[in-house]
Protein backbone atom coordinates (compact mmCIF):
# COMPACT_ATOMS: atom_id res chain seq x y z
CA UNK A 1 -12.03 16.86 8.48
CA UNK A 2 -10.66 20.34 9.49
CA UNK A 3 -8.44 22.22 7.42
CA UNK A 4 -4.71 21.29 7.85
CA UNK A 5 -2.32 23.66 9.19
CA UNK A 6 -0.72 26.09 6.77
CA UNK A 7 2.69 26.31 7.31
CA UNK A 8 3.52 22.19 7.46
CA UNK A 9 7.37 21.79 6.69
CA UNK A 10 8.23 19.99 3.56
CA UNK A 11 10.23 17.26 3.28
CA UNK A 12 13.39 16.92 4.69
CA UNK A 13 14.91 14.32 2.49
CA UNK A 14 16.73 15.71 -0.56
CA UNK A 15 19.07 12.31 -1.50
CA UNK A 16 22.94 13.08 -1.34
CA UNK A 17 25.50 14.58 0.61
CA UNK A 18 28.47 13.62 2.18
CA UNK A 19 28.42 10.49 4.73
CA UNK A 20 29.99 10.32 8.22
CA UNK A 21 30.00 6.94 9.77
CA UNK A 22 30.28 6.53 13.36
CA UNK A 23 31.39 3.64 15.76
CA UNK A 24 32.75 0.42 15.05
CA UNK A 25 34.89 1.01 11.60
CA UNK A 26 33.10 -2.67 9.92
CA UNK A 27 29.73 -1.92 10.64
CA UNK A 28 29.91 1.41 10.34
CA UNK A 29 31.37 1.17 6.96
CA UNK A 30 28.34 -1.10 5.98
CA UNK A 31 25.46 1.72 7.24
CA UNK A 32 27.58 4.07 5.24
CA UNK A 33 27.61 1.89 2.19
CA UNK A 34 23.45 1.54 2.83
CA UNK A 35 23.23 5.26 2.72
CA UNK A 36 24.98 5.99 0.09
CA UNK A 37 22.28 6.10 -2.85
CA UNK A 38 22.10 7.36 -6.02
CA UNK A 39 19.56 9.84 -6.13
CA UNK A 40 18.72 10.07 -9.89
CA UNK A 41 18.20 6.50 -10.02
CA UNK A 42 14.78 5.23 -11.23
CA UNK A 43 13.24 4.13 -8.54
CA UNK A 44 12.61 0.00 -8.73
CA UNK A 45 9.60 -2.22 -9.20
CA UNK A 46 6.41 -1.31 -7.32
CA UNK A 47 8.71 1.24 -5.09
CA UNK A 48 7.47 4.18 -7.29
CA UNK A 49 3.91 3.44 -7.04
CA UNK A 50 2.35 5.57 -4.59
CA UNK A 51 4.48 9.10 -3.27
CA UNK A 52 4.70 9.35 0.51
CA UNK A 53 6.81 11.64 2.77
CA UNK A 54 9.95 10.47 3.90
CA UNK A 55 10.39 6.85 2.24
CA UNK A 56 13.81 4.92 2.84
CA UNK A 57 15.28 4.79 -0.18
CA UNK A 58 14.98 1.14 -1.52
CA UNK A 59 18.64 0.38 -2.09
CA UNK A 60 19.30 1.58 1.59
CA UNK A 61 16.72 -0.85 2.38
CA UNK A 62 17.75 -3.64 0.32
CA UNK A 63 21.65 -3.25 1.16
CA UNK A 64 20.57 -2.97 5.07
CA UNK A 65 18.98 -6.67 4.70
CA UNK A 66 21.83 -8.39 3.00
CA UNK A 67 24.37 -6.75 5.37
CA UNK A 68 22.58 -7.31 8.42
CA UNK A 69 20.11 -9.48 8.00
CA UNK A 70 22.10 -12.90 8.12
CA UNK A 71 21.08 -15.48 5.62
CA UNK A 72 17.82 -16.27 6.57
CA UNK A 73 14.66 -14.95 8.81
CA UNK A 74 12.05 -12.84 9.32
CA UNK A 75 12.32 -8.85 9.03
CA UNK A 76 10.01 -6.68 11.09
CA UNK A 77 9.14 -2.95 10.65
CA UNK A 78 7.34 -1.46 13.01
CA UNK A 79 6.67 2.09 10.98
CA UNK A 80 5.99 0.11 8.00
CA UNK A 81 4.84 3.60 5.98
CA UNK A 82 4.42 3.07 2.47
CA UNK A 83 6.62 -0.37 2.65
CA UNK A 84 10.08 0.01 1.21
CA UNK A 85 11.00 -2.37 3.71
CA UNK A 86 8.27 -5.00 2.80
CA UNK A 87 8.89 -5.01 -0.85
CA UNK A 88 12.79 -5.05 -0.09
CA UNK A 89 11.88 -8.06 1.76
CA UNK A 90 9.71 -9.91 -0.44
CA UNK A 91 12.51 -9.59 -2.97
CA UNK A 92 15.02 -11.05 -0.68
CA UNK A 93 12.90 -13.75 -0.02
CA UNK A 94 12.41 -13.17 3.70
CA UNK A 95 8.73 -13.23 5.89
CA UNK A 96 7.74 -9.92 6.83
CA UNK A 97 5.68 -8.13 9.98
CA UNK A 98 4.85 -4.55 9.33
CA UNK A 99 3.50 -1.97 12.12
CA UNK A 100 1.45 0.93 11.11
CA UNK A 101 -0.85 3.60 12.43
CA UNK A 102 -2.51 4.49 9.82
CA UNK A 103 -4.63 1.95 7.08
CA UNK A 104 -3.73 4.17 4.43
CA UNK A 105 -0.34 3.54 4.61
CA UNK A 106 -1.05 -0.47 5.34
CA UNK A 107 -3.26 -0.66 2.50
CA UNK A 108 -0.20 1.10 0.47
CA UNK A 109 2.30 -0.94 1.64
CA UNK A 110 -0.21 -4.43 0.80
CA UNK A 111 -0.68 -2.92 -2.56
CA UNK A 112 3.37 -2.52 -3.71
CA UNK A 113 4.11 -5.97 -2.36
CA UNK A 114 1.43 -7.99 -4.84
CA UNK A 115 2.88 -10.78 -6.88
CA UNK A 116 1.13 -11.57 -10.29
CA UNK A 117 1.70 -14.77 -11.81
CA UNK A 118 1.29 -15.52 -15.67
CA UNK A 119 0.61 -12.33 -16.53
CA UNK A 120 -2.21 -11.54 -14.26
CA UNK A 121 -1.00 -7.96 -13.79
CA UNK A 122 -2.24 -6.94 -17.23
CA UNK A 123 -5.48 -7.44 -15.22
CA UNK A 124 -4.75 -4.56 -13.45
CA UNK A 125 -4.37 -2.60 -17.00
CA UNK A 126 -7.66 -4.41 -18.57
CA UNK A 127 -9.85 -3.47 -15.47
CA UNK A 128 -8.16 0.48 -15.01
CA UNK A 129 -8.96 1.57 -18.36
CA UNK A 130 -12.72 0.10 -18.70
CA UNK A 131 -13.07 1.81 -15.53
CA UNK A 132 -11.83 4.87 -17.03
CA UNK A 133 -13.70 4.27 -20.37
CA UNK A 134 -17.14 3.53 -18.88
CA UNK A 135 -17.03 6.82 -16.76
CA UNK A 136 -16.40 8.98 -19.33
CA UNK A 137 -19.06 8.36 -20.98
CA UNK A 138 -20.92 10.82 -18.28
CA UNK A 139 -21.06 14.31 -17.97
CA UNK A 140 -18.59 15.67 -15.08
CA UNK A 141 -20.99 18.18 -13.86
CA UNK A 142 -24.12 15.76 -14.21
CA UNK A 143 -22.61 13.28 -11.68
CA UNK A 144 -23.59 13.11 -7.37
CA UNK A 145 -20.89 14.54 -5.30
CA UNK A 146 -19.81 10.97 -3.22
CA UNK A 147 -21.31 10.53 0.13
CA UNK A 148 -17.66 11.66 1.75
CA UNK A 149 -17.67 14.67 -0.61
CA UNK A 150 -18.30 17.55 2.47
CA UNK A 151 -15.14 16.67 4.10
CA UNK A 152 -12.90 17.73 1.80
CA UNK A 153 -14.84 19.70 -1.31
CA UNK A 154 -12.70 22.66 -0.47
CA UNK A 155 -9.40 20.62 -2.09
CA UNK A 156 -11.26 19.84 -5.62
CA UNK A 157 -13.02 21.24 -8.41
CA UNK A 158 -16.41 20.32 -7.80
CA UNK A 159 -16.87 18.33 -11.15
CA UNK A 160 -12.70 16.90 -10.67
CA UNK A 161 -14.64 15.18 -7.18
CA UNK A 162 -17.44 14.27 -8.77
CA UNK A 163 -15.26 12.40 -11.22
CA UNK A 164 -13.14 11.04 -8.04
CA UNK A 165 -16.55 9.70 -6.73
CA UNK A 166 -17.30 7.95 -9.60
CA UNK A 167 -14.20 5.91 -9.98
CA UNK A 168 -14.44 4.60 -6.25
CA UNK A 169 -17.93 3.60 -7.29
CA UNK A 170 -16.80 1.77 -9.91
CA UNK A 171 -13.54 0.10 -8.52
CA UNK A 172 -16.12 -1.20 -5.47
CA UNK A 173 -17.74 -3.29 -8.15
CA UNK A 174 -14.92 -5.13 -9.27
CA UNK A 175 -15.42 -8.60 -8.57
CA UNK A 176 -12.02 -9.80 -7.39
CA UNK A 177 -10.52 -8.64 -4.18
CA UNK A 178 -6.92 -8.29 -4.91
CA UNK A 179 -7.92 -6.11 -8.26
CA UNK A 180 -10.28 -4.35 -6.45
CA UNK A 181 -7.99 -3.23 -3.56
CA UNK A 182 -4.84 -2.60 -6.19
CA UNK A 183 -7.36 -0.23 -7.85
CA UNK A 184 -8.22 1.83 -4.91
CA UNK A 185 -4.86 1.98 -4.03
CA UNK A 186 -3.98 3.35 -7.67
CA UNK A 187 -6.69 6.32 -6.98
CA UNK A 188 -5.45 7.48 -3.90
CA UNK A 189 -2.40 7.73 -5.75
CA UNK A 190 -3.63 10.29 -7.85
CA UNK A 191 -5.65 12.18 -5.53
CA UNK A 192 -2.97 14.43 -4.31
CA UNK A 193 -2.50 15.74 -8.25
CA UNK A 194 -6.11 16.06 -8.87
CA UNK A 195 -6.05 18.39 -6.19
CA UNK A 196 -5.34 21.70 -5.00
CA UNK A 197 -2.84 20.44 -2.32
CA UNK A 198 0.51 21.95 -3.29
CA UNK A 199 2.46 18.09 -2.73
CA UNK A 200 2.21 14.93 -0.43
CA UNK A 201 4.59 16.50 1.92
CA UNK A 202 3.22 20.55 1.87
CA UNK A 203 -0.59 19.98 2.64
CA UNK A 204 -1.30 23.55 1.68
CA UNK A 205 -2.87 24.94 -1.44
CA UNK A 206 -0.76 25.07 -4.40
CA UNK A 207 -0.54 28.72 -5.21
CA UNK A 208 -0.07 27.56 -8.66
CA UNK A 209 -3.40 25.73 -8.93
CA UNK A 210 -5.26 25.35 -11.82
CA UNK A 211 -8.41 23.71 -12.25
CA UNK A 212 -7.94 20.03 -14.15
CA UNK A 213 -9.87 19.72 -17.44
CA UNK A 214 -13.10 17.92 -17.00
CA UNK A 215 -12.44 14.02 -17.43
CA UNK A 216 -8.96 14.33 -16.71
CA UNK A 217 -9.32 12.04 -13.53
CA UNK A 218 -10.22 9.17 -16.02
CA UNK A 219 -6.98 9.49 -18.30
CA UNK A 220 -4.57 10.07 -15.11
CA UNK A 221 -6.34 6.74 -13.47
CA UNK A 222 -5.95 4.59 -16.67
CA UNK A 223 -2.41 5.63 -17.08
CA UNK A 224 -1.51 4.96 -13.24
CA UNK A 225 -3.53 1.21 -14.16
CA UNK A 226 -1.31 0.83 -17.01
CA UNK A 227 2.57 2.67 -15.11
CA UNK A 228 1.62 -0.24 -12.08
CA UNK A 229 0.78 -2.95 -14.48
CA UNK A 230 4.08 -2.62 -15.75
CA UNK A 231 6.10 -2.67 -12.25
CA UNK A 232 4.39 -5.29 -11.16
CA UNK A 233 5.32 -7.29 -13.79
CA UNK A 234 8.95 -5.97 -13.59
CA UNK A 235 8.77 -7.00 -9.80
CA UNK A 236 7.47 -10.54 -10.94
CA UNK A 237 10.07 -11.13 -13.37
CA UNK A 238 12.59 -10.09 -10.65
CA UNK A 239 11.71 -13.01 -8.68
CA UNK A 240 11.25 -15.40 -11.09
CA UNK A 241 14.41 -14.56 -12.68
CA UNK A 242 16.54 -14.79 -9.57
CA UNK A 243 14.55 -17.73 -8.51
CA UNK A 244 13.25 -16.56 -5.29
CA UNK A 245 9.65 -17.78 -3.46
CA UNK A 246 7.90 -14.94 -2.19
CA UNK A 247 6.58 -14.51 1.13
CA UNK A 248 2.93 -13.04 1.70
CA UNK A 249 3.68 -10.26 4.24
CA UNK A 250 1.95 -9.41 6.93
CA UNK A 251 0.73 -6.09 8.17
CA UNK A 252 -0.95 -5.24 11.51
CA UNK A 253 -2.77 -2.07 12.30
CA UNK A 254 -1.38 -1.25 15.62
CA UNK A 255 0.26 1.30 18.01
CA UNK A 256 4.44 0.46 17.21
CA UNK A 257 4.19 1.65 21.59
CA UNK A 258 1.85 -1.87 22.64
CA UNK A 259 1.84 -4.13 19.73
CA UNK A 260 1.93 -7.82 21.15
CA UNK A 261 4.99 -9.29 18.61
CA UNK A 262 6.28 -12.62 19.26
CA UNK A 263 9.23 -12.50 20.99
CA UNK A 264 12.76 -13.68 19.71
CA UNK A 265 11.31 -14.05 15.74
CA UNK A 266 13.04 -11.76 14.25
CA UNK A 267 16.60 -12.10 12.31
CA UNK A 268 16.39 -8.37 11.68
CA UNK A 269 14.37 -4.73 12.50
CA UNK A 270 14.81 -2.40 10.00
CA UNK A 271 12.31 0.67 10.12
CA UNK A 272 12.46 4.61 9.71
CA UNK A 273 10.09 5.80 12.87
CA UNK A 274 8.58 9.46 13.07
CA UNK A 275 11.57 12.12 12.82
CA UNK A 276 11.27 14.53 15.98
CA UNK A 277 8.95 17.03 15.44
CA UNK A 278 8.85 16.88 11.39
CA UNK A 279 5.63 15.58 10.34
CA UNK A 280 2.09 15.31 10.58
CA UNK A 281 1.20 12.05 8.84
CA UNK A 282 -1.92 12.68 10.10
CA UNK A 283 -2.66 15.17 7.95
CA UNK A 284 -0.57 14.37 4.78
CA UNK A 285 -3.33 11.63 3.87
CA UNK A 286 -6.26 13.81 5.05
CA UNK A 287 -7.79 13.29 1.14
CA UNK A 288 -7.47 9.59 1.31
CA UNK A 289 -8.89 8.80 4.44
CA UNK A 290 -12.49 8.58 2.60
CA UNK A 291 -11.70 6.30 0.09
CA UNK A 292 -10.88 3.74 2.64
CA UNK A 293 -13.07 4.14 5.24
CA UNK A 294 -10.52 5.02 7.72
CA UNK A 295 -10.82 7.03 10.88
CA UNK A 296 -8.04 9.58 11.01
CA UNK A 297 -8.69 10.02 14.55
CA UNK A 298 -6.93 6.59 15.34
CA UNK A 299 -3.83 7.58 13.85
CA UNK A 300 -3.93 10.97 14.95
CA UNK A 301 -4.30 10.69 18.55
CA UNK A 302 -1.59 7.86 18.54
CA UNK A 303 0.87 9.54 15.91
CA UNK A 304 4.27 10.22 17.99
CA UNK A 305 6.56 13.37 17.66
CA UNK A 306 4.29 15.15 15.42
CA UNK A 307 4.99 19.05 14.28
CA UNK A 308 1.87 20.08 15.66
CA UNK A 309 3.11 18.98 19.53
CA UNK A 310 6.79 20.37 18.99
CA UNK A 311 5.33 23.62 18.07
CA UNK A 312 3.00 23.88 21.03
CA UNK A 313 6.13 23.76 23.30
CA UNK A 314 5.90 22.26 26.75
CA UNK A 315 7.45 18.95 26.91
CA UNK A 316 6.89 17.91 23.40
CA UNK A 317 10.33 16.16 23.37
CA UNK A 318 10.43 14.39 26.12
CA UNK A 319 6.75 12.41 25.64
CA UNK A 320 8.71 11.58 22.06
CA UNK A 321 11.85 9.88 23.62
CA UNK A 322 9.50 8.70 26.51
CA UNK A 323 7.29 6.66 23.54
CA UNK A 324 10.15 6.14 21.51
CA UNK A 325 11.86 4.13 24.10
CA UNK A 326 9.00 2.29 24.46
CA UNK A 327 8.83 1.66 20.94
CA UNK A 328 12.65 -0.04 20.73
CA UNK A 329 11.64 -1.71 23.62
CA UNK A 330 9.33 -3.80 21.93
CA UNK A 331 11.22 -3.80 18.73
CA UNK A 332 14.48 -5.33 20.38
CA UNK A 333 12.33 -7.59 22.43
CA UNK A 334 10.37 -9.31 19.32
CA UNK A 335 14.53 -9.99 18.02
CA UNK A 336 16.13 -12.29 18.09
CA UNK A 337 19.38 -12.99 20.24
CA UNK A 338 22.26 -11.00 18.55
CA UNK A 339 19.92 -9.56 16.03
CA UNK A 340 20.40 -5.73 14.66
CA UNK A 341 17.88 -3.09 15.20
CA UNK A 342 18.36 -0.34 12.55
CA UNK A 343 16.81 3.02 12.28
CA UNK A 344 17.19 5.85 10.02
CA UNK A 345 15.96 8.83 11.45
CA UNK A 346 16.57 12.28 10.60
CA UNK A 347 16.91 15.48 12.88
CA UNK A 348 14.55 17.42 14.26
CA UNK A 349 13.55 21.15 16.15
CA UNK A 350 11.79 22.16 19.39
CA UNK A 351 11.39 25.89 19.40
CA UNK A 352 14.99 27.01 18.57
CA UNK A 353 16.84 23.90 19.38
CA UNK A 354 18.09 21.43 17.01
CA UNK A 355 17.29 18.25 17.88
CA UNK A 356 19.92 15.59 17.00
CA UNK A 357 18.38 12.39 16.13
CA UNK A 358 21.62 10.19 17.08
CA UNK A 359 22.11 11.31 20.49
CA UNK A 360 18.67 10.77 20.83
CA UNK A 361 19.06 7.04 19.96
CA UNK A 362 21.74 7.05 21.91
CA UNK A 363 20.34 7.79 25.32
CA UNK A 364 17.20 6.01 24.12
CA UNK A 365 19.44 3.14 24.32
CA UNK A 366 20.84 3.95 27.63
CA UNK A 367 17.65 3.69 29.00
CA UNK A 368 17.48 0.32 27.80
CA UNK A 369 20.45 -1.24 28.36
CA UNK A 370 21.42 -1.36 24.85
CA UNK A 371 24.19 -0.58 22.87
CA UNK A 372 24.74 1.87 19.85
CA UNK A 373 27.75 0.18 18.89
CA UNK A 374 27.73 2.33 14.94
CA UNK A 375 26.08 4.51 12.89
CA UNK A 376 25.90 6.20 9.72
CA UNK A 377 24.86 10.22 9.19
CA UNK A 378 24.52 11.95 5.66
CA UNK A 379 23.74 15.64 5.51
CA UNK A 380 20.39 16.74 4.28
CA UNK A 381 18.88 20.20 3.15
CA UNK A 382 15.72 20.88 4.58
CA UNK A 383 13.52 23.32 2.11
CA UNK A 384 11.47 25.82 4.22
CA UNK A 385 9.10 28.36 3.34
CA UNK A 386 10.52 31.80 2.37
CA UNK A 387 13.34 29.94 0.55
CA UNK A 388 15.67 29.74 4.03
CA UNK A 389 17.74 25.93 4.22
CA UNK A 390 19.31 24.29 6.88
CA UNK A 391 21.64 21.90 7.48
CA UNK A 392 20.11 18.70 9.13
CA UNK A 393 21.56 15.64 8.89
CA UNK A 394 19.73 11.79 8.73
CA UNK A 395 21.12 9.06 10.58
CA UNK A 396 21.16 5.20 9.92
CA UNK A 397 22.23 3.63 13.51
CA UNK A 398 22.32 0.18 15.06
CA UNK A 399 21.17 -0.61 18.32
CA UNK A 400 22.10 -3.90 19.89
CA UNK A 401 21.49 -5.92 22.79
């Protein structure tokens, strides 16, 4: 894997500031009332079990499907990410398609949306910390570097991967599936803190970086077991308290451009696609790809609007509305009659210019045939190297057929 860029952007989202809606006062009132969050809030259930750039809040998502999701039906996101969306929807009750890129984020997104009955979670506890206790017992600097070591030794310690190696060895010989996948997931939520990558969103050394203590992998991975134990009984208790039947989601690994969805079965899309020229998911989960086997070259070469292509120029911006109509295309066509397409989506830049994401729906829509009948914008600060900030601005909009 080649060394990431070193001057990615961080991330835009800072929670807060003041909210402009747009368009038709009622709905426009209700995108405002999604996006209006409280950003020292605690985040809920599973939703704070793995970081990720850029999530929806949860209460944006969870408002978004009781004011425009109708009663009943099926939600769809087609940049499922980390899965605020699918959890949101498992908690309302709904069925569920999610659209990814990248089998990080799918296998993310499966893991935050697990229901344990009876108390099964505690498994998840139980099975973490004999993980945890039976690789201690070895020396850090005695132990094989894993066979996916090379491509990324330069981020660790050596004896911190060593220790990372050993964990995935032993979480591959747990017996049951569901624990065994949850407990993957769990390490490649630590990964990022074990190593010398400054966060999830700035994939650049940490010029703070100290080494980890040897065996510190083991306590951070038993304490993760024991933090996600705990939301996922919090998230079971949820349901069983409100008395709702969840819904096994499902998530496809496909381009969000030419995935075949059925057409007319969704009450509601609700999804936060790539902001203009922002990111590089691509390389953001450039540590994890080993422990799941995944190719990053899938989801690189099919990533849309990525900072890497804004910054080489050329015409960057218009391939991104040019595959981002393509993407509401199929969104709105998998919908049902009458049913809401909403996507929050924050600003981006092409050399000097500001891109504005909302006039970029807009004429997205145009294209279509569509509508943008409201929308919702809250000012963000973006955090740049060298201490400068902007004013950008994130927008929640509806599009309509």
């Amino acid at each position: 894997m080649p060394q990431p860029p070193r001057r990615l952007k961080r991330s835009l989202m800072n929670t807060g500031g003041p909210i402009t809606p747009w368009g038709e006062p009622g709905a426009a009132a209700k995108l405002a009332e999604c996006l209006d969050v409280d950003p020292e809030v605690r985040l809920p259930f599973t939703h704070g079990f793995h970081t990720y750039p850029a999530r929806m809040h949860p209460h944006t998502a969870e408002r978004a499907i009781v004011r425009f999701g109708g009663k009943a039906g099926a939600v769809l996101d087609p940049f499922v990410g980390s899965g605020t969306v699918a959890v949101e929807a498992l908690r309302a009750g709904r069925a569920f398609t999610g659209v990814d890129i990248s089998a990080v984020a799918l296998e993310i997104a499966w893991a935050r949306t697990r229901v344990f009955r009876g108390g099964e979670e505690r498994l998840v506890e139980r099975e973490g910390v004999e993980i945890a206790h039976r690789a201690s017992k070895f020396e850090s600097d005695g132990l094989p570097l894993p066979g996916w070591g090379p491509d990324v030794e330069e981020w660790f310690s050596p004896h911190t991967l060593r220790e990372v190696g050993l964990v995935a060895a032993l979480v591959d010989e747990v017996k049951r599936t569901d624990l065994r996948r949850v407990l993957r997931v769990v390490l490649s939520s630590i990964l990022v803190r074990l190593s010398k990558q400054a966060s999830d969103s700035v994939t650049v050394v940490d010029r703070d970086w100290r080494p980890w203590p040897p065996k510190a992998t083991y306590r951070m991975f038993a304490e993760k077991c024991r933090e996600v134990a705990r939301s996922y009984g919090f998230l079971a208790k949820d349901l069983r308290e409100r008395g709702v039947k969840a819904t096994e989601p499902e998530f496809w690994l496909e381009d969000a451009r030419a995935v075949k969805l059925p057409r007319g079965a969704f009450a509601l899309g609700l999804t936060s696609p790539p902001y203009p020229g922002t990111y590089d998911y691509a390389f953001h989960h450039f540590l994890r790809y080993p422990l799941f086997g995944e190719d990053a070259r899938f989801a690189r070469s099919r990533e849309i609007g990525p900072r890497r292509e804004f910054k080489k120029g050329g015409d960057a911006l218009r391939r991104y509305e040019d595959d981002m109509t393509q993407c509401v295309k199929v969104a709105l066509d998998a919908l049902a009659p009458g049913a809401p397409l909403l996507l929050l989506i924050g600003d981006g830049r092409f050399g000097t210019r500001d891109v504005r994401a909302d006039d970029l729906v807009r004429d997205i829509a145009a294209r279509l045939g569509a509508a943008v009948p409201a929308g919702a914008s809250q000012e963000r600060t973006e955090w740049s190297f060298g201490g400068r900030r902007r004013k950008k601005a994130e927008h929640l909009v509806l599009v309509a057929r």
